[in-house]
Protein backbone atom coordinates (compact mmCIF):
# COMPACT_ATOMS: atom_id res chain seq x y z
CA UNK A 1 73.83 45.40 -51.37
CA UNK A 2 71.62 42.07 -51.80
CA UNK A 3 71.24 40.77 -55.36
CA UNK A 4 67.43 40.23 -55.93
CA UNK A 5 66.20 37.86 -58.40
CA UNK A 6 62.92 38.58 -60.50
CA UNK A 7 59.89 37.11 -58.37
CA UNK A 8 56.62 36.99 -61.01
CA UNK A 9 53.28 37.49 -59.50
CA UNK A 10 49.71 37.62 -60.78
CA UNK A 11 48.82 41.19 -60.42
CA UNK A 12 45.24 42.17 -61.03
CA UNK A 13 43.55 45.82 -61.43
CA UNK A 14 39.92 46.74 -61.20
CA UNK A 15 38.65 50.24 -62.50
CA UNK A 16 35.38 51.44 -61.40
CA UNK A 17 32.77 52.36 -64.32
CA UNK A 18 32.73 55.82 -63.76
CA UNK A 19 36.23 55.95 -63.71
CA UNK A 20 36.74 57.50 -60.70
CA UNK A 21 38.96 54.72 -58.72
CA UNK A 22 41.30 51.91 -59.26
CA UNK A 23 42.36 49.20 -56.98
CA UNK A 24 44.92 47.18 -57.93
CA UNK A 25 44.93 43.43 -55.95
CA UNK A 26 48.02 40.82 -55.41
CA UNK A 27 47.73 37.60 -53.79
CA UNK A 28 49.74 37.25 -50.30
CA UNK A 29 49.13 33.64 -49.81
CA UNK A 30 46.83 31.56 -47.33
CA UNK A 31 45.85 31.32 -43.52
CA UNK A 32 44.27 28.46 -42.05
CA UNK A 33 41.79 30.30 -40.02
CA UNK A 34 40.91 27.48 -37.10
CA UNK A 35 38.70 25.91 -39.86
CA UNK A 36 39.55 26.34 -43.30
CA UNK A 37 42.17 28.14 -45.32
CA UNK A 38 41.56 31.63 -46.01
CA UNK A 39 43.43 33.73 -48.68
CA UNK A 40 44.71 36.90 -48.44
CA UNK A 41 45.59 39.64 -50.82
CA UNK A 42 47.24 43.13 -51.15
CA UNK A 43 45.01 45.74 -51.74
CA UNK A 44 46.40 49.32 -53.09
CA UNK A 45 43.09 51.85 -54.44
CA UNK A 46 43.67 55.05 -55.74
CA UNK A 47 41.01 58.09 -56.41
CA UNK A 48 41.84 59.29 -59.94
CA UNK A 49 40.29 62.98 -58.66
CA UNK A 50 42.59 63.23 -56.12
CA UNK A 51 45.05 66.40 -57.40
CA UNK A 52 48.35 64.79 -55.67
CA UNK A 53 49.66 61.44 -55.48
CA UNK A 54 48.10 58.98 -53.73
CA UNK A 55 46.85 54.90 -52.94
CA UNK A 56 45.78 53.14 -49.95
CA UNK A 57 46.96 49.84 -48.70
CA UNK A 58 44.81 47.54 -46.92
CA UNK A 59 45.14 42.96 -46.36
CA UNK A 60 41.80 41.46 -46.63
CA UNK A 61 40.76 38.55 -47.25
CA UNK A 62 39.12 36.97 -49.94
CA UNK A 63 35.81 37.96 -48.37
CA UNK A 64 36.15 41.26 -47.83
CA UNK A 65 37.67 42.05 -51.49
CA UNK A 66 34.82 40.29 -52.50
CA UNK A 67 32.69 43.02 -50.77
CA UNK A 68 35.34 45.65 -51.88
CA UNK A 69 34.66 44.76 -55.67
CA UNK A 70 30.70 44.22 -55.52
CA UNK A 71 30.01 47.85 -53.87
């Protein structure tokens, strides 16, 4: 088995204000786009009324998590 060695990353979450959701948001690096540099970032949101587990992944960019955090 491969010996892993502790990789520290910024890890930020954002809670909604009616407490209903969570998405939690990590960095996964830049693109040059054809034109500029573009970064990307993990995206994991949960629904805190959902009975079981779960969380959905989704890469965006910076622009859309800007629209994913301002709606």
């Amino acid at each position: 088995m491969a010996k892993f060695k502790e990789f520290k990353r910024e890890i930020t979450s954002y809670q909604d204000q009616g407490d209903n959701f969570c998405i939690v948001v990590i960095p996964a690096g830049k693109q040059h786009n054809g034109e500029t540099y573009v970064q990307y970032y993990h995206t994991i949101s949960e629904d805190y009324h959902d009975v079981g587990p779960n969380g959905k992944y989704k890469l965006v960019d910076e622009f859309e998590l800007e629209q994913m955090l301002n709606n």
